[in-house]
Protein backbone atom coordinates (compact mmCIF):
# COMPACT_ATOMS: atom_id res chain seq x y z
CA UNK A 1 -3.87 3.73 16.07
CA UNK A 2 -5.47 6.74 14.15
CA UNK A 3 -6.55 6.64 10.56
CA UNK A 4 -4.04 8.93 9.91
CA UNK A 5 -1.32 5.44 10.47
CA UNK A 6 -0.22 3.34 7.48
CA UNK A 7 1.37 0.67 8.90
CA UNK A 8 3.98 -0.24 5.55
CA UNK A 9 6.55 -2.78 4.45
CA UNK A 10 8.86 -1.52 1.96
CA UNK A 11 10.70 -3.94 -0.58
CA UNK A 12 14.04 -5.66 0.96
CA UNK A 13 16.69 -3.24 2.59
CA UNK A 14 13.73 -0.88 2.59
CA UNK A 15 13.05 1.82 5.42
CA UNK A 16 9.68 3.36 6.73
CA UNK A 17 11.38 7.38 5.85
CA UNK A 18 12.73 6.93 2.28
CA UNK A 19 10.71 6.49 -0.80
CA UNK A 20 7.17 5.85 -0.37
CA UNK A 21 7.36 6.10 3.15
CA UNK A 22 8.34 9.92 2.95
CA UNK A 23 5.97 10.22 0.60
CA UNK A 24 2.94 9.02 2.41
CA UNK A 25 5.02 11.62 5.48
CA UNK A 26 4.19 14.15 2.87
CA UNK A 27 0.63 13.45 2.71
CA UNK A 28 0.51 13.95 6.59
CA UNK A 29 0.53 10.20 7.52
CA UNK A 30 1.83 8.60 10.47
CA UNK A 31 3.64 5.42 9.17
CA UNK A 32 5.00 2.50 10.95
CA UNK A 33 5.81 -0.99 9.95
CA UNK A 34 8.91 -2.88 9.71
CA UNK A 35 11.75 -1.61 7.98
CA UNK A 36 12.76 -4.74 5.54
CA UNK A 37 16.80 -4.47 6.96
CA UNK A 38 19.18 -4.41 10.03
CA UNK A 39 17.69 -6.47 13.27
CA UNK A 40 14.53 -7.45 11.17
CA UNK A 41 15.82 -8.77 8.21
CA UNK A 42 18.58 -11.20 10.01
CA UNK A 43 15.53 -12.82 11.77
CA UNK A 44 14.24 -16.05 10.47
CA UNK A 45 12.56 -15.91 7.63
CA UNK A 46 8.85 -17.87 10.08
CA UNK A 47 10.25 -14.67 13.18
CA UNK A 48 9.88 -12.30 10.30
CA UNK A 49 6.66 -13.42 9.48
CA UNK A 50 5.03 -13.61 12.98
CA UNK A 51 6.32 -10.09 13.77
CA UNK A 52 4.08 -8.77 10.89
CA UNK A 53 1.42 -11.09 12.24
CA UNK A 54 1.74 -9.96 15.85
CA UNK A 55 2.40 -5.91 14.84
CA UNK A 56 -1.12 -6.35 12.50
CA UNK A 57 -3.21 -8.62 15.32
CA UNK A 58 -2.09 -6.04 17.98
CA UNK A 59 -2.09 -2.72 16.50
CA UNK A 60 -4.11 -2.81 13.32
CA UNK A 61 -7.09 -5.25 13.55
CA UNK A 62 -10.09 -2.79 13.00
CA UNK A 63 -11.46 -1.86 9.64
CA UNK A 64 -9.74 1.48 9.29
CA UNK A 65 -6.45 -0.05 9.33
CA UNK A 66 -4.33 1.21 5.97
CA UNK A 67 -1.87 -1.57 4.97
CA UNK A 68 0.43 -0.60 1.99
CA UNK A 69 3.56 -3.11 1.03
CA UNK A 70 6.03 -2.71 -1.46
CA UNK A 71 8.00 -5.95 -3.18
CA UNK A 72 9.40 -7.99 -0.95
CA UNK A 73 7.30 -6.48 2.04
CA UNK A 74 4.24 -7.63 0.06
CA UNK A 75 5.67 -11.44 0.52
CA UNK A 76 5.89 -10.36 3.85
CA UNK A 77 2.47 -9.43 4.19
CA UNK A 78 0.80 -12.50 1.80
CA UNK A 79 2.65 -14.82 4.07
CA UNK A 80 1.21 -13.61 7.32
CA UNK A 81 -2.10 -13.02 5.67
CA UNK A 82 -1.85 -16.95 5.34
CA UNK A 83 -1.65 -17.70 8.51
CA UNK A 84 -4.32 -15.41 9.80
CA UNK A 85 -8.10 -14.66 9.08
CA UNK A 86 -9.10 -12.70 6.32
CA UNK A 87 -7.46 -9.01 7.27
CA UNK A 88 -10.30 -6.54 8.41
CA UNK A 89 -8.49 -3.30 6.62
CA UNK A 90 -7.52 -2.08 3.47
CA UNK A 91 -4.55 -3.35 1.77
CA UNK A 92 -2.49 -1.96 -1.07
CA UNK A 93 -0.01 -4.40 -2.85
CA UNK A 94 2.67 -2.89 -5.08
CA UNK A 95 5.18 -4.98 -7.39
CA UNK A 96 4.22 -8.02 -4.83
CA UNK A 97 6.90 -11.25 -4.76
CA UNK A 98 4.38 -13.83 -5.08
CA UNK A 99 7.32 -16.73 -5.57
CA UNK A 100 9.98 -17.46 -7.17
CA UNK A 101 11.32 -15.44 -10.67
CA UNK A 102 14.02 -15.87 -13.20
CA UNK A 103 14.92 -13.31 -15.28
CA UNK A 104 17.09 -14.68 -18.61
CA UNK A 105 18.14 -10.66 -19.40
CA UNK A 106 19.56 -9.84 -16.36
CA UNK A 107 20.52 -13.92 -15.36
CA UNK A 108 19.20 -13.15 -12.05
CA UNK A 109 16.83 -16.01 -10.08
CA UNK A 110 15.38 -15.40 -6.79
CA UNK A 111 13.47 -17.78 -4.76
CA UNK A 112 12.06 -16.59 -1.26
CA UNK A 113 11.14 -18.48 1.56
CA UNK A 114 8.34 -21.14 0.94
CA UNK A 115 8.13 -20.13 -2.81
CA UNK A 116 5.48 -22.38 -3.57
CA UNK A 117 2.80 -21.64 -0.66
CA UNK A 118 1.16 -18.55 -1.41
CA UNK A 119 0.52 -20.48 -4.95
CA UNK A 120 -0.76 -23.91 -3.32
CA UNK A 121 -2.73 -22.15 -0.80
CA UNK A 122 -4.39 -20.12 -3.50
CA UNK A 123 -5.04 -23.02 -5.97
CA UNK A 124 -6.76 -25.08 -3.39
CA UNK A 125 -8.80 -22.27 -1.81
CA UNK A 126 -7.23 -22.15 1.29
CA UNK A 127 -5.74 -18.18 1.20
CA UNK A 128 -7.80 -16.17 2.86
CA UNK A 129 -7.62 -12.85 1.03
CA UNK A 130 -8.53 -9.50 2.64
CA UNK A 131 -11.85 -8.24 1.36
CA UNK A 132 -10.38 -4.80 0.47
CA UNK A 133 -7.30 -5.47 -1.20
CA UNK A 134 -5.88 -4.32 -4.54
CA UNK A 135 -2.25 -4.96 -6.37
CA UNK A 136 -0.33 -2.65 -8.89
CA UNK A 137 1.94 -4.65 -11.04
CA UNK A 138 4.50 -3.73 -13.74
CA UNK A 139 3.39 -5.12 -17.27
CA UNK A 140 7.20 -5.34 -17.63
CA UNK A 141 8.15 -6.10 -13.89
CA UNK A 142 10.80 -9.22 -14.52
CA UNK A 143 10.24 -10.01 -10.64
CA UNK A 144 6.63 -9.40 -9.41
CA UNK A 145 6.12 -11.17 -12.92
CA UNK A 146 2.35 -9.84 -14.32
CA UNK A 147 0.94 -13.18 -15.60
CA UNK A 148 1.79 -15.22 -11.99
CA UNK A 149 0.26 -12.41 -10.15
CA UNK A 150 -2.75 -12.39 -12.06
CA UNK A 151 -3.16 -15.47 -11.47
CA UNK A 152 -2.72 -15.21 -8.09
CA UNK A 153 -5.21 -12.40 -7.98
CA UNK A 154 -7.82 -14.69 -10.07
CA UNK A 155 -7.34 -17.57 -7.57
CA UNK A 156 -7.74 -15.21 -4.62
CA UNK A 157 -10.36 -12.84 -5.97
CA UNK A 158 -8.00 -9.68 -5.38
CA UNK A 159 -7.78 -7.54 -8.25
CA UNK A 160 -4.97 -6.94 -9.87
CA UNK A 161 -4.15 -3.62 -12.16
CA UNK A 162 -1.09 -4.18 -14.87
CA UNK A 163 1.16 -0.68 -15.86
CA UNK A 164 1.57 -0.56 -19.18
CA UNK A 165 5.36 -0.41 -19.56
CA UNK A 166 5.78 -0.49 -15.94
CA UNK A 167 8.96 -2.43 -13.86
CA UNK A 168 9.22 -3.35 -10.50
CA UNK A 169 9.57 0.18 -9.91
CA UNK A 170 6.27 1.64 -10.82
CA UNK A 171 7.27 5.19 -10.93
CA UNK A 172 6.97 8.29 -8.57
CA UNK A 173 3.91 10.30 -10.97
CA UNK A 174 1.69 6.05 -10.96
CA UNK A 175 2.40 5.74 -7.47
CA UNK A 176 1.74 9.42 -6.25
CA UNK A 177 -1.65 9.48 -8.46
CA UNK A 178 -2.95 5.54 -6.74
CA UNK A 179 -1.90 7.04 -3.00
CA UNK A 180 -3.56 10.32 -3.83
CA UNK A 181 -7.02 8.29 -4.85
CA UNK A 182 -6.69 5.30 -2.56
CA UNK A 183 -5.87 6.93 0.75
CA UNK A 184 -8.82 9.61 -0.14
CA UNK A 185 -11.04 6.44 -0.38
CA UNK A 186 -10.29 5.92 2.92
CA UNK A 187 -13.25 5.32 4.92
């Protein structure tokens, strides 16, 4: 695949044209991935999983590959990066689900699929992050929750970059500015 690819996993329900998928369309990228509804997202959880596996093995395995995953799609992406060697391309994490969240102000909880791995794996060594990786959280982000992905990044050695006021949404004019800088940085 050229440089000019992304391959990126929106949050849940998410599609490659809407959102930041248009907008990286707008920048003149090619993008593929796997949109995060429909046939994809009535697969098992483990099918999910090895398609992202499979699509990044197959198609993206060299080091100008240009991962970017949004939310949910970032689970996605953590949980195939588990089962895999360290990823050879760059990787851009936004809002990542990194477990399980509560949220008292909205009474929401959410717990994913193996909710506890990405943690255990980090916290015993065993998660074998991408050298060129970077997340953007929300300070304020009630379900990518700052202060568990820190930690994940401390565990894992990826850094991590809290928004100031930011929610799981972290906003066209942050996300627009960190595409415009990282995909220029492209090598």
């Amino acid at each position: 695949m050229a440089q000019k690819t992304v391959y990126y996993l929106p949050g849940a329900g998410g599609q490659l044209a809407t959102g930041l998928g248009r907008s990286l369309m707008d920048r003149g990228f090619d993008v593929t991935g796997r949109e995060t509804r429909g046939a994809f997202r009535s697969l098992p959880f483990e099918d999910q999983v090895q398609s992202v596996v499979e699509d990044l093995k197959t198609h993206f395995w060299h080091e100008q590959a240009q991962v970017i995953c949004n939310s949910f799609g970032a689970y996605l992406f953590l949980q195939a990066q588990a089962q895999m060697p360290a990823f050879v391309g760059r990787v851009l994490l936004l809002s990542p689900i990194v477990g399980e969240f509560t949220s008292e102000e909205t009474r929401t909880t959410f717990s994913p699929p193996r909710p506890h791995r990405l943690r255990d794996l980090a916290e015993a060594g065993q998660f074998n992050a991408p050298a060129r990786c970077e997340i953007h959280v929300g300070g304020e982000d009630w379900q990518s929750i700052p202060a568990n992905v820190e930690a994940f990044g401390r565990l894992t050695g990826i850094p991590v970059t809290v928004v100031p006021q930011g929610g799981h949404n972290l906003g066209k004019e942050y996300v627009g500015t960190l595409l415009d800088r990282w995909l220029i940085a492209a090598p």
